[in-house]
PDB file of N, CA and C in Angstrom:
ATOM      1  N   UNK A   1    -114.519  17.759  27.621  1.00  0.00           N
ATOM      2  CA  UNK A   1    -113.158  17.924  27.137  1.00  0.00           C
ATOM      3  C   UNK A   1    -112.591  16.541  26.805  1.00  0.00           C
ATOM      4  N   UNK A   2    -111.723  16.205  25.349  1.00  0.00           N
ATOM      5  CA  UNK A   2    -111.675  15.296  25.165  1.00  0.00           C
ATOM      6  C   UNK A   2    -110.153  14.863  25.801  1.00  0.00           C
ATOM      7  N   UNK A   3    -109.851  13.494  25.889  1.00  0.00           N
ATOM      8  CA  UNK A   3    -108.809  13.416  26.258  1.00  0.00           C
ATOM      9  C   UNK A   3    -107.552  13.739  24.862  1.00  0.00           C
ATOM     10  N   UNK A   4    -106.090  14.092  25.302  1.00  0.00           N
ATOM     11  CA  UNK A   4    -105.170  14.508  24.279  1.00  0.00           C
ATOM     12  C   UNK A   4    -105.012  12.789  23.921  1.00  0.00           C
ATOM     13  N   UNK A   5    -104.281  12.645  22.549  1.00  0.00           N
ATOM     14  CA  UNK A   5    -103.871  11.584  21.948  1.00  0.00           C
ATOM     15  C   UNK A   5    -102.999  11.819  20.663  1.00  0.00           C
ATOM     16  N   UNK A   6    -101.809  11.046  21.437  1.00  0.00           N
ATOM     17  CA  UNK A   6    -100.952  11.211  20.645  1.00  0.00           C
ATOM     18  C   UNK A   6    -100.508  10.608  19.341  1.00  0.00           C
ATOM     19  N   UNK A   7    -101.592   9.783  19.182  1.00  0.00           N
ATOM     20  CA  UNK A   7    -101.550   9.359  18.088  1.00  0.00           C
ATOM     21  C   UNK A   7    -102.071   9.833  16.688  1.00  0.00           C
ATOM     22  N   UNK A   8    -103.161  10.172  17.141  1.00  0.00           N
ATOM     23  CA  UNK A   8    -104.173  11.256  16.203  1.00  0.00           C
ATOM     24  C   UNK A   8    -103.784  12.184  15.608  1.00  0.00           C
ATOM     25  N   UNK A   9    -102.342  12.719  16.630  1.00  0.00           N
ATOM     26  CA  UNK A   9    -102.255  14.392  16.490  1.00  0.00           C
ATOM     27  C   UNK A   9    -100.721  13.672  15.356  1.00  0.00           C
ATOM     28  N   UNK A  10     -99.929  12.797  15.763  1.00  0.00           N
ATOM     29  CA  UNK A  10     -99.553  12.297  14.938  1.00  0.00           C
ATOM     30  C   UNK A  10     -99.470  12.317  13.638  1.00  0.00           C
ATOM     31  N   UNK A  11    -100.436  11.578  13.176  1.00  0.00           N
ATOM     32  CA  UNK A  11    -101.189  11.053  12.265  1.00  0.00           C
ATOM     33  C   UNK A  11    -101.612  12.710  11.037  1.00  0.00           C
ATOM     34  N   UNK A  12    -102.297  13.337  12.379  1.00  0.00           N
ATOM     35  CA  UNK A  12    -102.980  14.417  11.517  1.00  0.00           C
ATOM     36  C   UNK A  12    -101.916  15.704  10.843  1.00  0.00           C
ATOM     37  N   UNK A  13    -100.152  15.138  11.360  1.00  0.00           N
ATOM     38  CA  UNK A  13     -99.060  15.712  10.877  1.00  0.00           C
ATOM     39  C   UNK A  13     -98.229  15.040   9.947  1.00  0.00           C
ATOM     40  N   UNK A  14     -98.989  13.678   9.931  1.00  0.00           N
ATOM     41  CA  UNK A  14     -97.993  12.849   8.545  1.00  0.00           C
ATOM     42  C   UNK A  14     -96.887  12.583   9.581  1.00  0.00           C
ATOM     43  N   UNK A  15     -96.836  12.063  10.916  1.00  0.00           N
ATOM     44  CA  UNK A  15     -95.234  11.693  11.220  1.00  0.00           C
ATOM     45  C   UNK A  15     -96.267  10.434  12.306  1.00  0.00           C
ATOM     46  N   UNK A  16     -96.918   9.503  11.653  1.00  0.00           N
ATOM     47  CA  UNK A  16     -97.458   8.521  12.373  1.00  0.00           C
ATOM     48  C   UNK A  16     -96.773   7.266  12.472  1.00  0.00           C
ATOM     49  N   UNK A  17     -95.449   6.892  11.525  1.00  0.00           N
ATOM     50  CA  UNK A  17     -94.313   6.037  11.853  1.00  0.00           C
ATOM     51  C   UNK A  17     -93.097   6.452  12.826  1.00  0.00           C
ATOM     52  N   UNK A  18     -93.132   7.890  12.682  1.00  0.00           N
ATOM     53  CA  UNK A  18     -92.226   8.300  14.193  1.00  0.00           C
ATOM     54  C   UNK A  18     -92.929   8.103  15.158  1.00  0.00           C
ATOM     55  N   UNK A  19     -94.158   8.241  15.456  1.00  0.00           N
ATOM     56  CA  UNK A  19     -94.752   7.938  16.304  1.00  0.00           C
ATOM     57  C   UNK A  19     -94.811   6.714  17.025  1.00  0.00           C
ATOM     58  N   UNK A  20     -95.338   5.566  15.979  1.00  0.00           N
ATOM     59  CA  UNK A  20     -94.949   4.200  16.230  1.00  0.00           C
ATOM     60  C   UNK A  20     -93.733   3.585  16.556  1.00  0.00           C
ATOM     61  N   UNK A  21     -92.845   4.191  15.975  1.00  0.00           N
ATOM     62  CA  UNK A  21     -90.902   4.312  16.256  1.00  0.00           C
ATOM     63  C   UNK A  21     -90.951   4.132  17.667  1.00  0.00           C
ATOM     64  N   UNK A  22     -91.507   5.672  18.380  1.00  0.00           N
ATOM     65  CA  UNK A  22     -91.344   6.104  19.506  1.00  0.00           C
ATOM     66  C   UNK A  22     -91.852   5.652  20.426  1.00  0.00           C
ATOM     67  N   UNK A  23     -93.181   4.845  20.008  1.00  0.00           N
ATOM     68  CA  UNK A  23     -94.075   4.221  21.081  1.00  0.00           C
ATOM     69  C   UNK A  23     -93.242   3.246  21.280  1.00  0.00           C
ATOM     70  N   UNK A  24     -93.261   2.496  20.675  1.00  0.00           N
ATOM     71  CA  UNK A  24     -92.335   0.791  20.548  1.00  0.00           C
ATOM     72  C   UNK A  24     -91.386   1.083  21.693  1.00  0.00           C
ATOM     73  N   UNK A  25     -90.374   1.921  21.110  1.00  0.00           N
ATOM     74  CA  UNK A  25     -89.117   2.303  21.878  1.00  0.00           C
ATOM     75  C   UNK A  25     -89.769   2.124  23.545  1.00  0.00           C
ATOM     76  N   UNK A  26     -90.484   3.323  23.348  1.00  0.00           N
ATOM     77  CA  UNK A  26     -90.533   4.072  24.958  1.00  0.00           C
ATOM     78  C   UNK A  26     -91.214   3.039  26.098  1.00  0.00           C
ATOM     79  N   UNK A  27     -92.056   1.937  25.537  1.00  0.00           N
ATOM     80  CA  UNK A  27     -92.381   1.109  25.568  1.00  0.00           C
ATOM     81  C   UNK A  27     -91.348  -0.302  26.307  1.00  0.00           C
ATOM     82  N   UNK A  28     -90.307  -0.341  25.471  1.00  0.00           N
ATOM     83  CA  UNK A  28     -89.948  -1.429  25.619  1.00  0.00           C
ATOM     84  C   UNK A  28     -88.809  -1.250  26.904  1.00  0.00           C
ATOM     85  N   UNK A  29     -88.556   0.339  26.986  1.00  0.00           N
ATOM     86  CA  UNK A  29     -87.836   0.395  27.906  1.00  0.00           C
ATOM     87  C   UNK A  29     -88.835   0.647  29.571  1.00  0.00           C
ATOM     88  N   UNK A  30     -89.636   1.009  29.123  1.00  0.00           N
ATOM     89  CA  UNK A  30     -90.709   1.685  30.338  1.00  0.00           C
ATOM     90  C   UNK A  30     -91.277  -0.280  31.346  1.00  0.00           C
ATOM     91  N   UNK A  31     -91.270  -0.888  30.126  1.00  0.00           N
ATOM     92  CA  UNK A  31     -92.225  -1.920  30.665  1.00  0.00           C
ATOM     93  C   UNK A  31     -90.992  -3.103  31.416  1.00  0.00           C
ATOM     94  N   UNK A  32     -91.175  -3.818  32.349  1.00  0.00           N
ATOM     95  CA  UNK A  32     -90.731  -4.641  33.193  1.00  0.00           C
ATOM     96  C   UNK A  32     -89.848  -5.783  32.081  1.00  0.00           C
ATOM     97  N   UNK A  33     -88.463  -6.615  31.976  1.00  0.00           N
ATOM     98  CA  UNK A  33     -87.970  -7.222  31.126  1.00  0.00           C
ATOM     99  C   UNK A  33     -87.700  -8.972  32.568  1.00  0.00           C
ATOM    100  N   UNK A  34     -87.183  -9.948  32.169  1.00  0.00           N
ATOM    101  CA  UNK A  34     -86.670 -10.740  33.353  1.00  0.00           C
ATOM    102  C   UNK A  34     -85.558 -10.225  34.209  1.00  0.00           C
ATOM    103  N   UNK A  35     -84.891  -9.370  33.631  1.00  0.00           N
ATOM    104  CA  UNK A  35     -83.782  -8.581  33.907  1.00  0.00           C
ATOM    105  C   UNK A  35     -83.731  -7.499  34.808  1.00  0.00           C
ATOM    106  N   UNK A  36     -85.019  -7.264  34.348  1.00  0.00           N
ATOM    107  CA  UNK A  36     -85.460  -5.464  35.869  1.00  0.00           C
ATOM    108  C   UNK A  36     -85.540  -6.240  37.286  1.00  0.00           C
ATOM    109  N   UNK A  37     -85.758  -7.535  37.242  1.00  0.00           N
ATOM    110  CA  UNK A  37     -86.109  -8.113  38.656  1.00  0.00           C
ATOM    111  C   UNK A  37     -84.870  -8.047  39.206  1.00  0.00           C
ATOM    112  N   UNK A  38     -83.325  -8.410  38.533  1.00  0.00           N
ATOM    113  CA  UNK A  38     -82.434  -8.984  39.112  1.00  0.00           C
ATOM    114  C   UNK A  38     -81.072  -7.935  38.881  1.00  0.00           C
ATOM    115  N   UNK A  39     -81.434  -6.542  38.213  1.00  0.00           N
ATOM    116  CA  UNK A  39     -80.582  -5.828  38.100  1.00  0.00           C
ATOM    117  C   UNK A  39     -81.459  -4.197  38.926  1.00  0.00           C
ATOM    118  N   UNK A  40     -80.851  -3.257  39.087  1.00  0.00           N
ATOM    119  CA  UNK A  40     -81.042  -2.124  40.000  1.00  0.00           C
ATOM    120  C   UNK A  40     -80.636  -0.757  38.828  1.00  0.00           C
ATOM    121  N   UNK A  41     -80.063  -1.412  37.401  1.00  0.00           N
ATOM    122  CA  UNK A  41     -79.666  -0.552  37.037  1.00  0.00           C
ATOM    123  C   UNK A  41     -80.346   0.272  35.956  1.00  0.00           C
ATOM    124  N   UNK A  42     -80.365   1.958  35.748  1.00  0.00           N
ATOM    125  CA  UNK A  42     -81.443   2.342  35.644  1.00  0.00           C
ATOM    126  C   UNK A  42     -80.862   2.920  33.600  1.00  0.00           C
ATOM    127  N   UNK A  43     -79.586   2.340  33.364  1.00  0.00           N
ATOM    128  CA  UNK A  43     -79.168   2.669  32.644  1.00  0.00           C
ATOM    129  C   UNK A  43     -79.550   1.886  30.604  1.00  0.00           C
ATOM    130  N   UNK A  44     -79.412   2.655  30.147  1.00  0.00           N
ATOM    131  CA  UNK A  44     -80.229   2.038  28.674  1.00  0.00           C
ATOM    132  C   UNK A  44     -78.648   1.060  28.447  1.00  0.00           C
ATOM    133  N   UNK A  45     -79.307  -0.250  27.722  1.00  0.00           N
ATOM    134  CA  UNK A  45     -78.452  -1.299  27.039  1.00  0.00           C
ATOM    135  C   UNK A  45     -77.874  -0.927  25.780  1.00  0.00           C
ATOM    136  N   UNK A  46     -76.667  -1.020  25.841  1.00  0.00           N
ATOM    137  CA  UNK A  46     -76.079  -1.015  24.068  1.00  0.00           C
ATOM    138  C   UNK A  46     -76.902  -0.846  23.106  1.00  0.00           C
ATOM    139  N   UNK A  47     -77.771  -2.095  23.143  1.00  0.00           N
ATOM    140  CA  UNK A  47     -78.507  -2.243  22.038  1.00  0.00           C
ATOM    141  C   UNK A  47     -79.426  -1.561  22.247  1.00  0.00           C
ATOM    142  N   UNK A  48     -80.183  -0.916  23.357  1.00  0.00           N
ATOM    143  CA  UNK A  48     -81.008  -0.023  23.486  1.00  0.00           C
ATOM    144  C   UNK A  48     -80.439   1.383  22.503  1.00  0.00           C
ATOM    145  N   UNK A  49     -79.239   2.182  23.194  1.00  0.00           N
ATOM    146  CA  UNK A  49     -78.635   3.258  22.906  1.00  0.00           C
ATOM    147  C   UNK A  49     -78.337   3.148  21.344  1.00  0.00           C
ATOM    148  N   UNK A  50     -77.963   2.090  21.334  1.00  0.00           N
ATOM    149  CA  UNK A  50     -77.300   1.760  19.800  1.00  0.00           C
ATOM    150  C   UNK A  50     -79.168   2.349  18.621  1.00  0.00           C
ATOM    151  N   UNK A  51     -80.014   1.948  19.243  1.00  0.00           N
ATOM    152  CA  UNK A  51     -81.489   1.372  18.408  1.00  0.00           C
ATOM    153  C   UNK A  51     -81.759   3.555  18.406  1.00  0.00           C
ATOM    154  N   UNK A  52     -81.857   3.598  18.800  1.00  0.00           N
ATOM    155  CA  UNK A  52     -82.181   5.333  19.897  1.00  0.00           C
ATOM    156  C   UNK A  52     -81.128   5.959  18.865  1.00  0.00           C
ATOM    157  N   UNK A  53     -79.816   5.766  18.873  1.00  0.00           N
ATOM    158  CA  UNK A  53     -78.728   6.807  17.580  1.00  0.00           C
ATOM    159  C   UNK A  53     -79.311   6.176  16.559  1.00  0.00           C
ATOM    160  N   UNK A  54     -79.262   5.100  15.828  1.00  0.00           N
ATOM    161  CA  UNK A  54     -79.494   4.976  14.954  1.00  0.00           C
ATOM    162  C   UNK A  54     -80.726   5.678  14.101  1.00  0.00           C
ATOM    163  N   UNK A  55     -82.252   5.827  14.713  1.00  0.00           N
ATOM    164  CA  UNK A  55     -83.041   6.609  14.809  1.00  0.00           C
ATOM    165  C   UNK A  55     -82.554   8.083  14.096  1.00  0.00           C
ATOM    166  N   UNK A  56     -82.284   8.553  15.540  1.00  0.00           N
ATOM    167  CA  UNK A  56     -81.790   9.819  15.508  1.00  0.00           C
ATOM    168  C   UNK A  56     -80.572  10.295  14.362  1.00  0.00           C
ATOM    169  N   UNK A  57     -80.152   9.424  13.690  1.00  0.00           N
ATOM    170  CA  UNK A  57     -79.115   9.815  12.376  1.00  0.00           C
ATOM    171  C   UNK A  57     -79.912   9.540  11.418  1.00  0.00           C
ATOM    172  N   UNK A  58     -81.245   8.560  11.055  1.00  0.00           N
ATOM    173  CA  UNK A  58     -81.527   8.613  10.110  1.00  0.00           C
ATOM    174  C   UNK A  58     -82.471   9.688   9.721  1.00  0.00           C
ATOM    175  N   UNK A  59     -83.432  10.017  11.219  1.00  0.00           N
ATOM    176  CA  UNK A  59     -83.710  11.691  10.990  1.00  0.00           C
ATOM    177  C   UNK A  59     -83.093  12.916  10.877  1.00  0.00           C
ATOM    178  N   UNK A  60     -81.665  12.843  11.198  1.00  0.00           N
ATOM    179  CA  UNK A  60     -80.812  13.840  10.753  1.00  0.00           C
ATOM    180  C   UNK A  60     -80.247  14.225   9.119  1.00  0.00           C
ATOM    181  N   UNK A  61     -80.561  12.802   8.724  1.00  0.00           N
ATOM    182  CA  UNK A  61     -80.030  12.353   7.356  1.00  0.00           C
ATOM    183  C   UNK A  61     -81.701  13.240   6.627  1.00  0.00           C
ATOM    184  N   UNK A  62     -82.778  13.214   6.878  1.00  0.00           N
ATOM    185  CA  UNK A  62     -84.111  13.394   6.413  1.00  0.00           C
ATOM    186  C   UNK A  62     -84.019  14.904   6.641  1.00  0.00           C
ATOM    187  N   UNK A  63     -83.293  15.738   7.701  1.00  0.00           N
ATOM    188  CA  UNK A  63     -82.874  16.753   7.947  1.00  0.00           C
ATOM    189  C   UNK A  63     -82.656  17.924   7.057  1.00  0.00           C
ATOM    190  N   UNK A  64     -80.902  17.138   6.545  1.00  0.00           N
ATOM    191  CA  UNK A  64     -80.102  17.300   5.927  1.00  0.00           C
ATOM    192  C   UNK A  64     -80.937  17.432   4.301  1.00  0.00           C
ATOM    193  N   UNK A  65     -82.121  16.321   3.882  1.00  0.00           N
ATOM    194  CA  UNK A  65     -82.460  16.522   2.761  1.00  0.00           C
ATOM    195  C   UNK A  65     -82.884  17.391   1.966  1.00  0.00           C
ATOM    196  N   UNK A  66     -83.984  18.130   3.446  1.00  0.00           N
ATOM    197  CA  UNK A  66     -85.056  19.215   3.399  1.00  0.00           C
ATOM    198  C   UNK A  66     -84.601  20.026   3.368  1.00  0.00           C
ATOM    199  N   UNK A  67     -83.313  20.285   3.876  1.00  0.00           N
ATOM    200  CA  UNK A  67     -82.535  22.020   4.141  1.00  0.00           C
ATOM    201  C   UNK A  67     -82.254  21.867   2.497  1.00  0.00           C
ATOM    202  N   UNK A  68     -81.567  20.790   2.330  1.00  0.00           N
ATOM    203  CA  UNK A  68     -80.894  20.818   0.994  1.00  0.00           C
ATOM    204  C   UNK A  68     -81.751  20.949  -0.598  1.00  0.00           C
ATOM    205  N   UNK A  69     -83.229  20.698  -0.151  1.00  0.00           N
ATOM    206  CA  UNK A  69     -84.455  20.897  -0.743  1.00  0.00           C
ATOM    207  C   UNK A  69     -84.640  22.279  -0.704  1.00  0.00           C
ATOM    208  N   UNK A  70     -84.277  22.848  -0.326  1.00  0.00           N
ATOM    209  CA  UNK A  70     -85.173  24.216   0.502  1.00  0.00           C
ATOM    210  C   UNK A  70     -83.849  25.302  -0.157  1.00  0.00           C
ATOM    211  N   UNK A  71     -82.264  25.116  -0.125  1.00  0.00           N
ATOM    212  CA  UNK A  71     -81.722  25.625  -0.719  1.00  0.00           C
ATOM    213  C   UNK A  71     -81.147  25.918  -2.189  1.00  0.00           C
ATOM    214  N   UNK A  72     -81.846  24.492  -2.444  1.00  0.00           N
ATOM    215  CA  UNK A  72     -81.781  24.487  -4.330  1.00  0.00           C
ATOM    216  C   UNK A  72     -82.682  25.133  -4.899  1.00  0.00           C
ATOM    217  N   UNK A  73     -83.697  25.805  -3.897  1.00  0.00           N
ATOM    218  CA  UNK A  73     -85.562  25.942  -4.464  1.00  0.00           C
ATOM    219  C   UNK A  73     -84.929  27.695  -4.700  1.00  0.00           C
ATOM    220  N   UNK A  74     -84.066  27.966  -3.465  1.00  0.00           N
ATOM    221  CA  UNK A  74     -84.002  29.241  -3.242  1.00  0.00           C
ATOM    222  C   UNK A  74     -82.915  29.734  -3.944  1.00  0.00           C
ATOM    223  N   UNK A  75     -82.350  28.961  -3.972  1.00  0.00           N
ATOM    224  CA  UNK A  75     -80.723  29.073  -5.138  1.00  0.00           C
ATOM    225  C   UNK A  75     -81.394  29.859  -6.750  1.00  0.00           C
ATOM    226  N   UNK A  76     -82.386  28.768  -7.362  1.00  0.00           N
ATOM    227  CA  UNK A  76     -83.197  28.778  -8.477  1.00  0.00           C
ATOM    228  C   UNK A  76     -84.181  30.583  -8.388  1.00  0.00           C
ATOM    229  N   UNK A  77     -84.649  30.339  -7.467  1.00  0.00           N
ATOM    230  CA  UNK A  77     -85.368  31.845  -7.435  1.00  0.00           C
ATOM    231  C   UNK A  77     -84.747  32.873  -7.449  1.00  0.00           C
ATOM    232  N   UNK A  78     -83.369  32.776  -7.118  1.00  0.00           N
ATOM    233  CA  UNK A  78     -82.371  34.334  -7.483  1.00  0.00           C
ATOM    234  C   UNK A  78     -81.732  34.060  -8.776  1.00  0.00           C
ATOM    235  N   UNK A  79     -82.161  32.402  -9.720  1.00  0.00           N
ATOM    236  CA  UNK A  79     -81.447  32.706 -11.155  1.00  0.00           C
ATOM    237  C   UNK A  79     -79.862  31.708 -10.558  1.00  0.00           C
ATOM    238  N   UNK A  80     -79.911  31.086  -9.500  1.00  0.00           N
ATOM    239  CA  UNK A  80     -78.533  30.620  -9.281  1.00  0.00           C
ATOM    240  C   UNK A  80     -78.493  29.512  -9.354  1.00  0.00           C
ATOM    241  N   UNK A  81     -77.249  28.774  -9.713  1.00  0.00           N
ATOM    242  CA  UNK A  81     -77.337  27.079  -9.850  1.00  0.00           C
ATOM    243  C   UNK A  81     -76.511  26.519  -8.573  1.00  0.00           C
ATOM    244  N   UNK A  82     -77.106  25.407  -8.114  1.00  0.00           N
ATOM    245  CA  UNK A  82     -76.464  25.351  -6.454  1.00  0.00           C
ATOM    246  C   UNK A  82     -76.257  23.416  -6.742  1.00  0.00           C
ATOM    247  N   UNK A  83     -74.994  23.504  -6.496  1.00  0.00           N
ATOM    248  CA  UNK A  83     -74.073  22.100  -7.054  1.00  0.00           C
ATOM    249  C   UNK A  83     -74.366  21.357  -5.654  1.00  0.00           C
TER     250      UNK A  83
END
């Protein structure tokens, strides 16, 4: 049995820069900074949270495209024009 990998499976869906997105991210918060020694706190940084929405709106924005792809296609197949 092989081991799972998440990169592969990734990859083999065309979303291998979200992937990398996500590694980076999960990464940078998971791994030890000079700062984990001398703070207790378990909470994400501004610029962490800030990096994490930003993300998450520009896939909402990619969202927003596809629905809007998907309703002009279907607009057209009943003969309708969709502004």
């Amino acid at each position: 049995m092989s081991k799972w990998n998440w990169f592969d499976s990734a990859r083999a869906v065309g979303m291998e820069p979200e992937y990398q997105y996500i590694y980076r991210y999960t990464s940078r918060l998971l791994h030890a900074t000079p700062t984990s020694f001398y703070t207790n706190s378990k909470n994400l940084e501004f610029t962490e949270m800030r990096l994490l929405l930003e993300y998450v709106y520009v896939r909402l924005l990619d969202v927003i495209d596809v629905v809007s792809d998907i309703a002009v296609r279907a607009e057209d197949k009943r003969g309708l024009i969709f502004d």
